[in-house]
Protein backbone atom coordinates (compact mmCIF):
# COMPACT_ATOMS: atom_id res chain seq x y z
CA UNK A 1 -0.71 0.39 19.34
CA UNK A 2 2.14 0.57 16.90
CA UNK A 3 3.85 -0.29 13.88
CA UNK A 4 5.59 -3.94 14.12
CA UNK A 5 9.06 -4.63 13.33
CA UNK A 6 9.83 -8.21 11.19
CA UNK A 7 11.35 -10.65 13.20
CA UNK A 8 14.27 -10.48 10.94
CA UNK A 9 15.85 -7.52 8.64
CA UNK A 10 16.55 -6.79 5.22
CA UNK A 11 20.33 -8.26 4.24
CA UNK A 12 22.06 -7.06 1.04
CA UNK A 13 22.50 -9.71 -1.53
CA UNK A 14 23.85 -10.16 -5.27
CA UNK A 15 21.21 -11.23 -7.65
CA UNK A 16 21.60 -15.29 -8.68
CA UNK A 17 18.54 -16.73 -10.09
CA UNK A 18 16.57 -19.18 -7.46
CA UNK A 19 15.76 -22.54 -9.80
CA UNK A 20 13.68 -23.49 -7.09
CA UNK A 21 11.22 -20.69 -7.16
CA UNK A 22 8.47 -19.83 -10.25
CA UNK A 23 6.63 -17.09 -10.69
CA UNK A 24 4.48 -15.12 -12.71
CA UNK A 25 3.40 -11.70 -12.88
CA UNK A 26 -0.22 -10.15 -14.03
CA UNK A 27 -2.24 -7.01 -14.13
CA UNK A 28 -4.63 -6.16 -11.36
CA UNK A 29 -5.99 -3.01 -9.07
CA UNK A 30 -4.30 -0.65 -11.27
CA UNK A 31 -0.65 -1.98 -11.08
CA UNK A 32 1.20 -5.62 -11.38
CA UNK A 33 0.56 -8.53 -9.81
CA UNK A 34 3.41 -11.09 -8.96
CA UNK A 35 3.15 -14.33 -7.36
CA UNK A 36 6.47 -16.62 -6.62
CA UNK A 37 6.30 -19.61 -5.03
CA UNK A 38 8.92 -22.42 -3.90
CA UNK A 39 7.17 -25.93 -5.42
CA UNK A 40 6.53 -24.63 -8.89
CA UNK A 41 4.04 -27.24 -9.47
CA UNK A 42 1.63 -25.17 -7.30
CA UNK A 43 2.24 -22.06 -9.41
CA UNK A 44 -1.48 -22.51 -11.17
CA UNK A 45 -3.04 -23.13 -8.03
CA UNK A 46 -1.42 -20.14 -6.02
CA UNK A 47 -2.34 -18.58 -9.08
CA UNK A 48 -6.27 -18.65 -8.66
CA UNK A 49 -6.03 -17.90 -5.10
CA UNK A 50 -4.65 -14.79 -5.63
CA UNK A 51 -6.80 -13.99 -8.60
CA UNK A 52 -9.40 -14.96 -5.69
CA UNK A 53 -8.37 -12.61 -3.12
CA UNK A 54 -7.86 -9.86 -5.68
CA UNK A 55 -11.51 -9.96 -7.36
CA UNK A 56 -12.53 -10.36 -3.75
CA UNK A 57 -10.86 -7.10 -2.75
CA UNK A 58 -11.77 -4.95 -5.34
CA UNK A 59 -15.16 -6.08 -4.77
CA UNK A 60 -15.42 -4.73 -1.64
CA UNK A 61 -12.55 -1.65 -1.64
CA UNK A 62 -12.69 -0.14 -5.01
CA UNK A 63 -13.88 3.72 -5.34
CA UNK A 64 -14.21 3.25 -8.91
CA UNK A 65 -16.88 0.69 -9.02
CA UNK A 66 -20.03 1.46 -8.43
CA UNK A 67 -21.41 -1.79 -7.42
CA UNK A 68 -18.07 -1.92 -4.57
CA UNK A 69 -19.16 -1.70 -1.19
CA UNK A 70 -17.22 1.22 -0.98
CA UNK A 71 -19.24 3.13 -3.49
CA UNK A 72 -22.20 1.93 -1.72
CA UNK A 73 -20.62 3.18 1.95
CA UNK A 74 -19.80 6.55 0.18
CA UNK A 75 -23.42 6.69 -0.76
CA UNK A 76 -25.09 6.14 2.22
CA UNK A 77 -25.71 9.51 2.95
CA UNK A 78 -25.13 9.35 6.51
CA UNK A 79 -26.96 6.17 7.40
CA UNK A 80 -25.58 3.27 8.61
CA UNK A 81 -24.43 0.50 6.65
CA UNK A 82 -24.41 -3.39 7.22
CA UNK A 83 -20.89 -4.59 5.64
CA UNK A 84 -19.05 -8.02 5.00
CA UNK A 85 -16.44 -9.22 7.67
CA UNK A 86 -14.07 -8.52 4.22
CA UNK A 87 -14.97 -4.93 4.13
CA UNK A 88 -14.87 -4.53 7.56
CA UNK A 89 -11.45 -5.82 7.73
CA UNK A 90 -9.97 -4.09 5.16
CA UNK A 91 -11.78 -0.81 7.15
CA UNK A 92 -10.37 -1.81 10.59
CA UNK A 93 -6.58 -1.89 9.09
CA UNK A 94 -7.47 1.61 7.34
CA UNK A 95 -8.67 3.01 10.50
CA UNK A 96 -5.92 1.66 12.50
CA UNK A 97 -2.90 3.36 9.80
CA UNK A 98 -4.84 6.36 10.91
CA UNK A 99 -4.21 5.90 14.47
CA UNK A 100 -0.81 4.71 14.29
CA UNK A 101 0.21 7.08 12.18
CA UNK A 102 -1.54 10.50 13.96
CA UNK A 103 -3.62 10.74 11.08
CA UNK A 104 -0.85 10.94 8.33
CA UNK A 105 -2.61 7.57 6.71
CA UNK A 106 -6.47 8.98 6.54
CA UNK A 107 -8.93 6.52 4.78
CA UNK A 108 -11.54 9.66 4.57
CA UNK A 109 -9.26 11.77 2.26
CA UNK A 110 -11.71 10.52 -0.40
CA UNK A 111 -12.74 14.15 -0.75
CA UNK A 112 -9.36 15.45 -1.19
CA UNK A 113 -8.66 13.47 -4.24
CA UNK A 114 -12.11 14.12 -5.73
CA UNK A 115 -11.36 17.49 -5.64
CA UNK A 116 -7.77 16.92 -7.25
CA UNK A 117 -9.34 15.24 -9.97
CA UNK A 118 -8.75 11.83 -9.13
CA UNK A 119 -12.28 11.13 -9.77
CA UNK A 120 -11.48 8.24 -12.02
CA UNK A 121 -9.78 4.88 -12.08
CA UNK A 122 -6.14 6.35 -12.41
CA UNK A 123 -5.15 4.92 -16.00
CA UNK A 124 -7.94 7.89 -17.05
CA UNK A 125 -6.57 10.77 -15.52
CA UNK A 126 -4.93 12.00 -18.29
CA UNK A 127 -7.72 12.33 -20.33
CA UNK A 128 -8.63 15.53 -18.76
CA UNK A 129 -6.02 17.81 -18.01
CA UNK A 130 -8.01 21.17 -17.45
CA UNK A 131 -7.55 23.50 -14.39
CA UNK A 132 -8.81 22.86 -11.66
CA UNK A 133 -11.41 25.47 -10.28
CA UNK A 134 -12.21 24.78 -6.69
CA UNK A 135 -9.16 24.92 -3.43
CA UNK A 136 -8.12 21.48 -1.92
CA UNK A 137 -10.29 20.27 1.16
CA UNK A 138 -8.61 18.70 4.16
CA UNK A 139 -9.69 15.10 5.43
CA UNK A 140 -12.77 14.92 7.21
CA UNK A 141 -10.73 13.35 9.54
CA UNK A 142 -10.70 9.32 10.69
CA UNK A 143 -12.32 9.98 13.93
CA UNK A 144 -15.39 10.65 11.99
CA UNK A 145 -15.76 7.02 11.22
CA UNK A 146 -18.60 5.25 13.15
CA UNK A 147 -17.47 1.10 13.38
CA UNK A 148 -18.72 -1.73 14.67
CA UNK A 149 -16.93 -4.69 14.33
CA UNK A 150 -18.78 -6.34 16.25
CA UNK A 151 -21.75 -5.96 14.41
CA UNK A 152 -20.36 -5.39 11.03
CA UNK A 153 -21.68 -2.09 10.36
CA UNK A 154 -20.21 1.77 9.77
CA UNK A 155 -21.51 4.86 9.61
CA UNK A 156 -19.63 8.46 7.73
CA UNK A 157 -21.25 11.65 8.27
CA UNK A 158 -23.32 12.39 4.92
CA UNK A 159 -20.60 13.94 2.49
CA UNK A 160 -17.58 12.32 3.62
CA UNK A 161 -16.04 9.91 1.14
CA UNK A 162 -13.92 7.24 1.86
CA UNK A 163 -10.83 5.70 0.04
CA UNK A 164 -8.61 2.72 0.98
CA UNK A 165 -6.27 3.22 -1.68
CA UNK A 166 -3.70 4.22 0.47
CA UNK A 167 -4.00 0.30 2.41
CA UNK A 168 -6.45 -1.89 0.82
CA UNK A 169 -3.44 -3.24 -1.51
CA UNK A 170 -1.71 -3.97 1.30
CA UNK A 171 -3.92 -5.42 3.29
CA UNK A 172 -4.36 -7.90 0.44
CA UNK A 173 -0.76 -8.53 -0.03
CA UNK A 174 -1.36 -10.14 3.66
CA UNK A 175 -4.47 -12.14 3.08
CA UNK A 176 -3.65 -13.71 -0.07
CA UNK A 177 0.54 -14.49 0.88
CA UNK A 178 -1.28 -16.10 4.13
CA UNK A 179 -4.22 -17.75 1.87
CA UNK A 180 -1.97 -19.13 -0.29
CA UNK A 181 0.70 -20.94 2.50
CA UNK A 182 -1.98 -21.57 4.75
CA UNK A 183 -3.62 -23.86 1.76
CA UNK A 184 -0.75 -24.85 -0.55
CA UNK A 185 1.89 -24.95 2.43
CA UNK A 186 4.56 -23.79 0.49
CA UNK A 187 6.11 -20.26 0.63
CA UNK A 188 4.94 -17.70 -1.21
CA UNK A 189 5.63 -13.89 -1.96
CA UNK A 190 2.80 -11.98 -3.81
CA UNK A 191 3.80 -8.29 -4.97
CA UNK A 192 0.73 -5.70 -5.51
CA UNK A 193 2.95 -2.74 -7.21
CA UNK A 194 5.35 -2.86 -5.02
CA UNK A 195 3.46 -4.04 -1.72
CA UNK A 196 5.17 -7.26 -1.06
CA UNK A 197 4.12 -10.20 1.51
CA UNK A 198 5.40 -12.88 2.48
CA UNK A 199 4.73 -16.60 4.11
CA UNK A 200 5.69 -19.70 4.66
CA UNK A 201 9.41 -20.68 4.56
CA UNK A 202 11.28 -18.62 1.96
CA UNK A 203 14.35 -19.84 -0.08
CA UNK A 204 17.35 -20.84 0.46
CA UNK A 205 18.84 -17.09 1.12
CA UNK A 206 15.47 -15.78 1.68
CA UNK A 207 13.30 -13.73 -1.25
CA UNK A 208 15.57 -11.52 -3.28
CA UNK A 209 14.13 -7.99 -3.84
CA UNK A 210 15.32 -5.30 -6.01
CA UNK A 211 14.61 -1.91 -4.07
CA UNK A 212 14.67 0.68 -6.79
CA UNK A 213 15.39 4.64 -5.96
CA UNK A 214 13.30 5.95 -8.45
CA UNK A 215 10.16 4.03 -8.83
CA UNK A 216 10.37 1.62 -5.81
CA UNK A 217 10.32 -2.19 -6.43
CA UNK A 218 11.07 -2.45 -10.21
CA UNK A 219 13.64 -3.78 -12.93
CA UNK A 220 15.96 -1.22 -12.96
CA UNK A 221 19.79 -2.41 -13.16
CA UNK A 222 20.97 0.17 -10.63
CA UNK A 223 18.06 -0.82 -7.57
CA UNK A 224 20.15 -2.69 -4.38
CA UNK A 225 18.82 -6.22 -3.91
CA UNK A 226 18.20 -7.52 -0.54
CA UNK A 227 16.96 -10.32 0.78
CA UNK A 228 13.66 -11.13 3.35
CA UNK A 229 12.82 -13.98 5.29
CA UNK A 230 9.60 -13.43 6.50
CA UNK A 231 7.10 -10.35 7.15
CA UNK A 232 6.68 -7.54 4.03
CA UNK A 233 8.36 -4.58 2.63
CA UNK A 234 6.81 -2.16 0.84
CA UNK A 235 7.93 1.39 -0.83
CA UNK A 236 6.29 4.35 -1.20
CA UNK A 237 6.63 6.95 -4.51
CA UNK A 238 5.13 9.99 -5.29
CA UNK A 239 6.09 9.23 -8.82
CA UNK A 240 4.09 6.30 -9.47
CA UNK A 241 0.94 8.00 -9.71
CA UNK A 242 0.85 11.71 -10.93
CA UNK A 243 -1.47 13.66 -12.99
CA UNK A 244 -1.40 17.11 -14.48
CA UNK A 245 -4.30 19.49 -13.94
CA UNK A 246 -4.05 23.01 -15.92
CA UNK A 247 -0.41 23.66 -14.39
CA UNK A 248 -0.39 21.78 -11.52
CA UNK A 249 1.32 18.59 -11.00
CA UNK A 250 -0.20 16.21 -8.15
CA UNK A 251 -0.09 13.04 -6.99
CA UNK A 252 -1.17 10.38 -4.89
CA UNK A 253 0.09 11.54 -1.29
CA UNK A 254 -1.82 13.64 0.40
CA UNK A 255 -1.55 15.54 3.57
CA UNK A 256 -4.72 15.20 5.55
CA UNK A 257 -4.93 18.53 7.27
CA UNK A 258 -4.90 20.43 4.18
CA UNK A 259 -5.46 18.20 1.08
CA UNK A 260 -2.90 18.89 -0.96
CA UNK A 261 -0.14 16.42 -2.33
CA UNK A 262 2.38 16.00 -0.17
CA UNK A 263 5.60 17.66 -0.70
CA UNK A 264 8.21 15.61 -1.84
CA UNK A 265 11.17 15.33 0.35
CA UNK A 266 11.71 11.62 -0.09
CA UNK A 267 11.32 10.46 -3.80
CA UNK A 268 11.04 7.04 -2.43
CA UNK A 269 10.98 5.41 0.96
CA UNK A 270 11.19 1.35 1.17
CA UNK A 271 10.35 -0.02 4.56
CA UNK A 272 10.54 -3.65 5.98
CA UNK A 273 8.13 -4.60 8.99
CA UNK A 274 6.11 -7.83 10.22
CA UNK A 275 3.71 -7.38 7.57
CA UNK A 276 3.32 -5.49 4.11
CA UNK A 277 0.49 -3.54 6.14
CA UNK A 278 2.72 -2.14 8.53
CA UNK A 279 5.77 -1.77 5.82
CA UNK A 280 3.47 0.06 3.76
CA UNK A 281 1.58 2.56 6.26
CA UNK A 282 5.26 3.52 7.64
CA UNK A 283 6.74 4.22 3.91
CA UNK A 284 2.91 6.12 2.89
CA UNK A 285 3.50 8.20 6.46
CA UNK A 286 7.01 8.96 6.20
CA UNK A 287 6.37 10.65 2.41
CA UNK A 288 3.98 12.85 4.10
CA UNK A 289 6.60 13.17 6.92
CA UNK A 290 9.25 14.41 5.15
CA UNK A 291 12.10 15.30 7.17
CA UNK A 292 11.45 14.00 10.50
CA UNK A 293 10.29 10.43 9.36
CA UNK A 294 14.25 8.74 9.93
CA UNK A 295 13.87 9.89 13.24
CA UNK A 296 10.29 8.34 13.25
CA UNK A 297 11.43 5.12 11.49
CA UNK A 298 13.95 5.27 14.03
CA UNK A 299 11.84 5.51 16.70
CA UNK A 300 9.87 2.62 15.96
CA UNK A 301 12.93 0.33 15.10
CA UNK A 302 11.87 -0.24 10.89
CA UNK A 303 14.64 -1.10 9.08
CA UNK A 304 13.94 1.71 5.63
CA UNK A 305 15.73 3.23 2.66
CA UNK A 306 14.92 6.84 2.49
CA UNK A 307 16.17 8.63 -0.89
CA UNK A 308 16.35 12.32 -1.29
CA UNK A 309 14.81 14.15 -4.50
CA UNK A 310 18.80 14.16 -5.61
CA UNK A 311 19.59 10.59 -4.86
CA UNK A 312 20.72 10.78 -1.38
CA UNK A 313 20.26 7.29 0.34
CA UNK A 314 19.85 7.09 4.23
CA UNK A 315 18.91 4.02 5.99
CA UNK A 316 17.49 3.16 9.43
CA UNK A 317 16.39 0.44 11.72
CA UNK A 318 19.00 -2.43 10.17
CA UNK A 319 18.22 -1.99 6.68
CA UNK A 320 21.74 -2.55 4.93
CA UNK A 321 23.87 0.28 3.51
């Protein structure tokens, strides 16, 4: 089992408007949410789709709900739990990042963050900025997850806690660029902060995306703009999410074995793959890498933009210079 290369790789473009394609961006699962389409006249209805597959998502994946089935999974204590096919979806790609990754992508570093403070949805961190008083704890570890697909059920040890932050966007990226050509039958491109899908037949030149070096897919007037045709790209920053506790600064990344924030070699790393789930658990893997993830990338044939903390750019796999 491994990571899947797109059919076809990035290609660097100038930045023309597309007439032919409308859009429209929102807020949702802690970041923004854009939808583009080619037949603008199905904007509205691609619209509610993916306000459908969002709601849906959250639903089931969200550690900061306590009527998710996450929470419910995290409160199990031990026992095992009957699950929807959603759920068990979005747990099967968690559990397979894990695999293909080593264990870099773990879904039970829930722990790890609690004890970070990221015991709240994220746009609350800052409210409490004290020191923290207890060490980091490592992962559990993946392995420790009992699941049936079969018969829609899982079982964690009692005290593990999961968290499919580090996919579940993703993985809905996927299902609602898919949900949306599959019952509009035009093509689409839905971006969850910076997790981008695509589907159907792209425009004329492909989708245009702006790759930026300091806070991944953005605005900013200096980010290269390339061009997809089909597949996902997605980029991974330790920026995006940080926090302050006492005088430590963390984020987002963690490194399984010991639960601590990953260092940051890369400030960001885009990557381009058959689908935003593989793009994204390559770019997640490769910030916990460091060093040795171009050679990975490599390895495995993504086409990626890797930028050093001092703006150093080094690309792999195709990706355009």
């Amino acid at each position: 089992m491994k990571l899947s290369a797109s059919t076809s790789s990035p290609i660097t473009l100038p930045r023309p408007a597309v007439p032919s394609v409308a859009g429209r961006t929102t807020r949702a699962l802690g970041t923004f949410c854009s939808v583009l389409v080619t037949v603008p006249g199905v904007l509205d209805a691609a619209q509610l789709l993916l306000n459908d597959q969002i709601a849906a998502i959250d639903l089931a994946c969200s550690r900061f709900r306590p009527d998710s089935e996450l929470s419910a999974l995290n409160k199990s204590g031990g026992a095992r739990t009957t699950v929807s096919p959603l759920f068990a979806g979005a747990l099967a790609a968690a559990l397979r990042a894990a695999e293909i990754t080593d264990g870099d992508v773990d879904p039970t570093c829930g722990g790890s963050l609690l004890q970070l403070g990221y015991d709240k949805d994220f746009a609350h961190l800052a409210t409490d900025t004290s020191a923290l008083v207890e060490p980091p704890v490592p992962a559990a570890g993946w392995e420790c997850v009992e699941f049936n697909a079969a018969r829609l059920s899982v079982r964690i040890p009692r005290g593990v806690v999961l968290d499919l932050g580090a996919t579940a966007k993703a993985f809905a990226a996927d299902l609602a660029a898919n949900a949306i050509f599959e019952q509009i039958g035009c093509g689409v491109l839905v971006n969850l902060g910076g997790d981008i899908a695509v589907a159907g037949p792209p425009p004329e030149g492909g989708w245009r995306i702006g790759v930026d070096d300091a806070t991944g897919i953005g605005g900013s007037a200096e980010q290269q703009c390339v061009a997809v045709e089909a597949g996902g790209v997605a980029t991974s920053c330790p920026a995006v999410r940080t926090w302050r506790r006492g005088e430590q600064d963390l984020h987002h990344i963690l490194v399984p074995a010991t639960g601590r924030p990953a260092e940051i070699y890369w400030s960001s790393v885009s990557v381009a793959a058959a689908t935003c789930f593989d793009a994204n658990t390559a770019s997640t893997a490769s910030i916990i890498r460091g060093h040795s993830a171009l050679r990975w990338l490599h390895a495995l044939g993504l086409p990626a933009r890797l930028t050093r903390r001092g703006g150093d750019v080094l690309t792999t796999g195709g990706w355009p210079q």
